[in-house]
PDB file of N, CA and C in Angstrom:
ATOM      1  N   UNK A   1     -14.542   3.433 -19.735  1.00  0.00           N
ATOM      2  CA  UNK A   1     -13.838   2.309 -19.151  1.00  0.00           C
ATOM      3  C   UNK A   1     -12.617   2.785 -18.372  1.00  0.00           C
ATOM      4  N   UNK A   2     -12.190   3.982 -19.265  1.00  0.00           N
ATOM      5  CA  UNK A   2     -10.775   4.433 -18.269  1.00  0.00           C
ATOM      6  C   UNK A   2     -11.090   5.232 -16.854  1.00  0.00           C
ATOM      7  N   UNK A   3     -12.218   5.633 -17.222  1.00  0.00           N
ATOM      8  CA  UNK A   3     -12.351   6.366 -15.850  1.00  0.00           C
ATOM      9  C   UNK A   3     -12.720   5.586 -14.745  1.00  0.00           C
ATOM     10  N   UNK A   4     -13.440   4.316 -15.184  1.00  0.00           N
ATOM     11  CA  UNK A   4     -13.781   3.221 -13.726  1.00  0.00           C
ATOM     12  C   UNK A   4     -13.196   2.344 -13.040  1.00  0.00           C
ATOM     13  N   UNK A   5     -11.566   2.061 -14.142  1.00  0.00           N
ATOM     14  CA  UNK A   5     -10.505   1.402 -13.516  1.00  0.00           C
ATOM     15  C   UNK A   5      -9.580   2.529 -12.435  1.00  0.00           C
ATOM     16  N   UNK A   6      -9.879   4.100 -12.887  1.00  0.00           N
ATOM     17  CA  UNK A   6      -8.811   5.445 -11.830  1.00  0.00           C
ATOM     18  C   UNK A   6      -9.637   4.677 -10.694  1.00  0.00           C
ATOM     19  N   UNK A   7     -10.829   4.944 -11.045  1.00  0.00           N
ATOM     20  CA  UNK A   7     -11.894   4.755  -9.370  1.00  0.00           C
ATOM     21  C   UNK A   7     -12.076   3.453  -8.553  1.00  0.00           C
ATOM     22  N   UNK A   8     -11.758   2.054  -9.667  1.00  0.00           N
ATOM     23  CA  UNK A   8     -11.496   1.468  -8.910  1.00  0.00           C
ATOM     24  C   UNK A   8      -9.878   1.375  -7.949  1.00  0.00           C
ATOM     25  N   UNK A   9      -8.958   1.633  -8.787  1.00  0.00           N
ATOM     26  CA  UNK A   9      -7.474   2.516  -8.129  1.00  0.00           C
ATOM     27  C   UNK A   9      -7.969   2.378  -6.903  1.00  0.00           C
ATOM     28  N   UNK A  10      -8.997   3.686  -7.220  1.00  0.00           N
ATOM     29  CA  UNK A  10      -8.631   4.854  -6.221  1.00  0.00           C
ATOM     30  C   UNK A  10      -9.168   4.147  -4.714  1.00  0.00           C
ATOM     31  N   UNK A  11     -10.469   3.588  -4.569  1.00  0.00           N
ATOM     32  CA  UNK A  11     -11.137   2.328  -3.887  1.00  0.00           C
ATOM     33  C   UNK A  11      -9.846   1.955  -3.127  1.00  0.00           C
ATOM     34  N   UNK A  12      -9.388   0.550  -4.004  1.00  0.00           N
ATOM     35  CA  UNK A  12      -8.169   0.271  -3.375  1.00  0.00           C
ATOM     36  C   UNK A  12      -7.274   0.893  -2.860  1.00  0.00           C
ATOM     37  N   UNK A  13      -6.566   2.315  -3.205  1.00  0.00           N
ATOM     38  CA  UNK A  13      -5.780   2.702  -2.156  1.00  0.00           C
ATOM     39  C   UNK A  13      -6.539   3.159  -1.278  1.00  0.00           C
ATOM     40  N   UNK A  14      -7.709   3.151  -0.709  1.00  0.00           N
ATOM     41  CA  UNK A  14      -8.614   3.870   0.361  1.00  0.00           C
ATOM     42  C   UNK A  14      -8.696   2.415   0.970  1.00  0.00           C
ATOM     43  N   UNK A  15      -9.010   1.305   0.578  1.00  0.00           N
ATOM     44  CA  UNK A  15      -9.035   0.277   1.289  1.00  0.00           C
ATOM     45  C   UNK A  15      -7.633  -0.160   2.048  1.00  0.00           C
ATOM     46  N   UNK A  16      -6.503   0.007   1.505  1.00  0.00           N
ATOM     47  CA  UNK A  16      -5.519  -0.154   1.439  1.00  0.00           C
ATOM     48  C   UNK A  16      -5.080   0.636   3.062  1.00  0.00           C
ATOM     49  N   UNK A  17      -5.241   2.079   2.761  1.00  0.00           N
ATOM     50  CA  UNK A  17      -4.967   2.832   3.566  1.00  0.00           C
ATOM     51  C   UNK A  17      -5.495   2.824   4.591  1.00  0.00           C
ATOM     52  N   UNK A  18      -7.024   2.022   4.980  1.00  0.00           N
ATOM     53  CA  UNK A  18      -7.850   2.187   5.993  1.00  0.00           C
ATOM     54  C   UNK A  18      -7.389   0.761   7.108  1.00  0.00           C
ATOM     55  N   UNK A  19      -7.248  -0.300   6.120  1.00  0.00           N
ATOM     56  CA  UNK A  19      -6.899  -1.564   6.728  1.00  0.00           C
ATOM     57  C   UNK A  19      -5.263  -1.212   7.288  1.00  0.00           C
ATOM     58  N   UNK A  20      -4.271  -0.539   6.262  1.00  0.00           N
ATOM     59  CA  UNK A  20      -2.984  -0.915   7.280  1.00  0.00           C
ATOM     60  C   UNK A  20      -2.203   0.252   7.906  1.00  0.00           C
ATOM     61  N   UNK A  21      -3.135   1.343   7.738  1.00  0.00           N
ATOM     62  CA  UNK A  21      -2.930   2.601   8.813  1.00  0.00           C
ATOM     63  C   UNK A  21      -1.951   3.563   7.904  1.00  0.00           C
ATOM     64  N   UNK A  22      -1.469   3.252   6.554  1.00  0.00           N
ATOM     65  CA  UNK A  22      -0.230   3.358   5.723  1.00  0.00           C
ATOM     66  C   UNK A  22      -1.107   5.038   5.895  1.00  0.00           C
ATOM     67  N   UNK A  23       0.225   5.873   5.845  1.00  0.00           N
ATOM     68  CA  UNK A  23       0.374   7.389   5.298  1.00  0.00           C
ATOM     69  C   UNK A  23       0.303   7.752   3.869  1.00  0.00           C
ATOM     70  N   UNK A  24       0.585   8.581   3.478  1.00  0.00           N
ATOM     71  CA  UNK A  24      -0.026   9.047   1.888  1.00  0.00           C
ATOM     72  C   UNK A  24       1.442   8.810   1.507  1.00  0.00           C
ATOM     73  N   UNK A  25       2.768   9.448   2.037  1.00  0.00           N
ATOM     74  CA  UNK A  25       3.795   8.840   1.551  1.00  0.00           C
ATOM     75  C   UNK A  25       4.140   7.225   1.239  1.00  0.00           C
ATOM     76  N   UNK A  26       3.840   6.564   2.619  1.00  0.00           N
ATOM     77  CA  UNK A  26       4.148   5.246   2.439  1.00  0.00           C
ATOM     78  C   UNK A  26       3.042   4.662   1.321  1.00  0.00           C
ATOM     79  N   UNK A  27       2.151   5.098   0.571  1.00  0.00           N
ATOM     80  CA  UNK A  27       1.265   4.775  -0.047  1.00  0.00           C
ATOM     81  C   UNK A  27       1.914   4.640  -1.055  1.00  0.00           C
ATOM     82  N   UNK A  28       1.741   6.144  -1.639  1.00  0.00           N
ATOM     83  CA  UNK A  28       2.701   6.274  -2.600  1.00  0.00           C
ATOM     84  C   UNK A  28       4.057   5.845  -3.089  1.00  0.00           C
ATOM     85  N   UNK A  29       4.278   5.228  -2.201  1.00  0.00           N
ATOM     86  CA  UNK A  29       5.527   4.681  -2.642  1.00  0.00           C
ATOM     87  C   UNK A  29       5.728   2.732  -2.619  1.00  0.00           C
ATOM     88  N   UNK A  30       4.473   2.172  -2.513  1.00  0.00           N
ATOM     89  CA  UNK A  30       4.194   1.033  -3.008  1.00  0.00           C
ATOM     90  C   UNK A  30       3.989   0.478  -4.169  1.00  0.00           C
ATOM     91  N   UNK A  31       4.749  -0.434  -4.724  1.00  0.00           N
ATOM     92  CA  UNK A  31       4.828  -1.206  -5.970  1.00  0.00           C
ATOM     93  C   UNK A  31       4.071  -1.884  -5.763  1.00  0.00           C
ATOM     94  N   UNK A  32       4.118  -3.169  -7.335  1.00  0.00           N
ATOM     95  CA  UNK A  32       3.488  -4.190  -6.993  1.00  0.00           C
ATOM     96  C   UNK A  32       3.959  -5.134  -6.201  1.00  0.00           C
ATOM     97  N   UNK A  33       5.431  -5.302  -6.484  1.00  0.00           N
ATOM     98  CA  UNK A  33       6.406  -6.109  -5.668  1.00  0.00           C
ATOM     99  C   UNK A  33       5.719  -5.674  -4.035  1.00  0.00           C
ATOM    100  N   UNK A  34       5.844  -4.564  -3.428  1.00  0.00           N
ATOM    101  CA  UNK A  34       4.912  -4.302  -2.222  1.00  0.00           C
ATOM    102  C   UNK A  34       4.036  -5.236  -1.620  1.00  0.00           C
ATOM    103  N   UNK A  35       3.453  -6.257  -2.382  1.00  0.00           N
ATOM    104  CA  UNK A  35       2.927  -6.911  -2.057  1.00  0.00           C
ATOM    105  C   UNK A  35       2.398  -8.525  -1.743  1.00  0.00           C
ATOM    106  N   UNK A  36       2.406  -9.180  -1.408  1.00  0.00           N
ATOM    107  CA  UNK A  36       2.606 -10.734  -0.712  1.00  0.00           C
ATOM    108  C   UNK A  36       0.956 -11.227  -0.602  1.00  0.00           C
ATOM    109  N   UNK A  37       0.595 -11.431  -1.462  1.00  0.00           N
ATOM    110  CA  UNK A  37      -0.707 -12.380  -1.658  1.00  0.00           C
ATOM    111  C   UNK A  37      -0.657 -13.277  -0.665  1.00  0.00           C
ATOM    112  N   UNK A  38       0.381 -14.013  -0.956  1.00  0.00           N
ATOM    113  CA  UNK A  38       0.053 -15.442  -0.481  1.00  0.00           C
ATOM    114  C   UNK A  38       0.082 -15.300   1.327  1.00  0.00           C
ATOM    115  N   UNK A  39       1.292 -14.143   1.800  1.00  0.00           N
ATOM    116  CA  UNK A  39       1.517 -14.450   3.188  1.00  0.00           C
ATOM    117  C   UNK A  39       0.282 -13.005   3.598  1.00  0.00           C
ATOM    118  N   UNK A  40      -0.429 -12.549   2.616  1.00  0.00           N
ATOM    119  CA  UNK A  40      -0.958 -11.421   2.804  1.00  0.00           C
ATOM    120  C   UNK A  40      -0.774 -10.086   3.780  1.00  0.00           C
ATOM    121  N   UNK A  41       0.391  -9.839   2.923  1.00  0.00           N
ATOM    122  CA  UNK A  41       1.160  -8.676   3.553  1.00  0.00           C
ATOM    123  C   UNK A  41       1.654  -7.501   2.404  1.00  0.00           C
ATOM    124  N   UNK A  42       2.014  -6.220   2.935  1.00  0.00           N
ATOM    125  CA  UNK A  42       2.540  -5.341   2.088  1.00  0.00           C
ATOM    126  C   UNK A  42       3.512  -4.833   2.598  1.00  0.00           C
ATOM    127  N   UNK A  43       4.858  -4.429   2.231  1.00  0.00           N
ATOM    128  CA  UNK A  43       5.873  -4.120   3.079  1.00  0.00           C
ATOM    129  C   UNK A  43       5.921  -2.733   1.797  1.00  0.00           C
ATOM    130  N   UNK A  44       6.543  -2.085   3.519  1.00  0.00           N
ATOM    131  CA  UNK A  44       7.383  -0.507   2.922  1.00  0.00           C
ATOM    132  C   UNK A  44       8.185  -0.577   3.230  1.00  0.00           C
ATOM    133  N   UNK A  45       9.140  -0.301   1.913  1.00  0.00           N
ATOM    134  CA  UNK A  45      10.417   0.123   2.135  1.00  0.00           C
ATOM    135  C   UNK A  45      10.958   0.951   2.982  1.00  0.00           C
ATOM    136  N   UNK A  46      12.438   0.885   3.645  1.00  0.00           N
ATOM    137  CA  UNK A  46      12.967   1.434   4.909  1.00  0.00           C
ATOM    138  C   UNK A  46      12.796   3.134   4.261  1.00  0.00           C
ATOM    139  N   UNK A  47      13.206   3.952   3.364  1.00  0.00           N
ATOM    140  CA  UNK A  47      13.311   4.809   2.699  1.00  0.00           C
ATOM    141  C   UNK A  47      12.174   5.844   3.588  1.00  0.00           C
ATOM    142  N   UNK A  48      10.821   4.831   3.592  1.00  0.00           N
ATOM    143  CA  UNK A  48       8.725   5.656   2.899  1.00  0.00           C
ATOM    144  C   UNK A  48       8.766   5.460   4.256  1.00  0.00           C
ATOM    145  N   UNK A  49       9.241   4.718   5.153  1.00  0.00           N
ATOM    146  CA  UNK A  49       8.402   3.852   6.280  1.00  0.00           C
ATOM    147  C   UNK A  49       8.800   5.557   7.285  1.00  0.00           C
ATOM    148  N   UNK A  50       7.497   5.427   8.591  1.00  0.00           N
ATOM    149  CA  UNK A  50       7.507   6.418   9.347  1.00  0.00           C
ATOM    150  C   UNK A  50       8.640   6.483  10.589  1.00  0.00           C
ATOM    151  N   UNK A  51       9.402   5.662  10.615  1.00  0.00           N
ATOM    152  CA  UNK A  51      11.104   5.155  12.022  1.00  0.00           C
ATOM    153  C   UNK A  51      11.837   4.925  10.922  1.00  0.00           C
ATOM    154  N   UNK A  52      12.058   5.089   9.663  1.00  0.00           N
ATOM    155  CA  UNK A  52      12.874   4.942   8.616  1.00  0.00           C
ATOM    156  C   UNK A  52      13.431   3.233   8.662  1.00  0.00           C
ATOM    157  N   UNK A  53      12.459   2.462   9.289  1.00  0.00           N
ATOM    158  CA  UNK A  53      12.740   0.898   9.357  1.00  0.00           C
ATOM    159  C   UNK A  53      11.762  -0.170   8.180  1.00  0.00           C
ATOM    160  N   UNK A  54      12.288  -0.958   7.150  1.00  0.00           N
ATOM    161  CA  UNK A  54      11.262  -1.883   6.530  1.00  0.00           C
ATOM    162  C   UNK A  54      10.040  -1.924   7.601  1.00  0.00           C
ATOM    163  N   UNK A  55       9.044  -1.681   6.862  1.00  0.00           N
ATOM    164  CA  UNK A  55       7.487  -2.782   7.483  1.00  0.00           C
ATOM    165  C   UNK A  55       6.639  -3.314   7.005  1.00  0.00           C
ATOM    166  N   UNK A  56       6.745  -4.489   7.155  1.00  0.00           N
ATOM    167  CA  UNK A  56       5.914  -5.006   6.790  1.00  0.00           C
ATOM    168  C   UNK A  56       4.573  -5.431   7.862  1.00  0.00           C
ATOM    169  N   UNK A  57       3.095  -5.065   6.718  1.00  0.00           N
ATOM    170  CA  UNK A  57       1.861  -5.111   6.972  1.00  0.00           C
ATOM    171  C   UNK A  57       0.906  -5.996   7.334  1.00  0.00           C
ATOM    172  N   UNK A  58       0.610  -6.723   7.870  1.00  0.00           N
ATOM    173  CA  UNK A  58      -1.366  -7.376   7.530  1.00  0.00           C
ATOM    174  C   UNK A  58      -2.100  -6.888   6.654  1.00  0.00           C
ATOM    175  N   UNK A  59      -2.377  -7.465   5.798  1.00  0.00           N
ATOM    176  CA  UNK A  59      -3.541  -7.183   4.874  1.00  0.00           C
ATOM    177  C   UNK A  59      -4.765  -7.546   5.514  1.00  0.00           C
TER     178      UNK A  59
END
């Protein structure tokens, strides 16, 4: 069971990464807070982001 929830993880950050172009840093450095169901978006913090500016995503 533990090994099919890593893989499903892992799925999602590949989906994740394919839909919003995100880098392995800005990946990695997404919470759950990161994320906006409702307006379906994921924002990176100014810190991860690649112009060192917040961005927020399209899901």
């Amino acid at each position: 069971m533990y090994g099919q929830l890593i893989e499903f993880e892992l799925l999602d950050a590949k989906h994740v990464t394919t839909e919003t172009g995100l880098r392995a840093n800005e990946l990695r450095s997404l919470k759950k807070l990161s994320f906006d169901f409702e307006n379906c978006t994921v924002t990176v913090k100014v810190g991860y982001s690649k112009n060192s500016k917040k961005a927020v995503l399209p899901l």
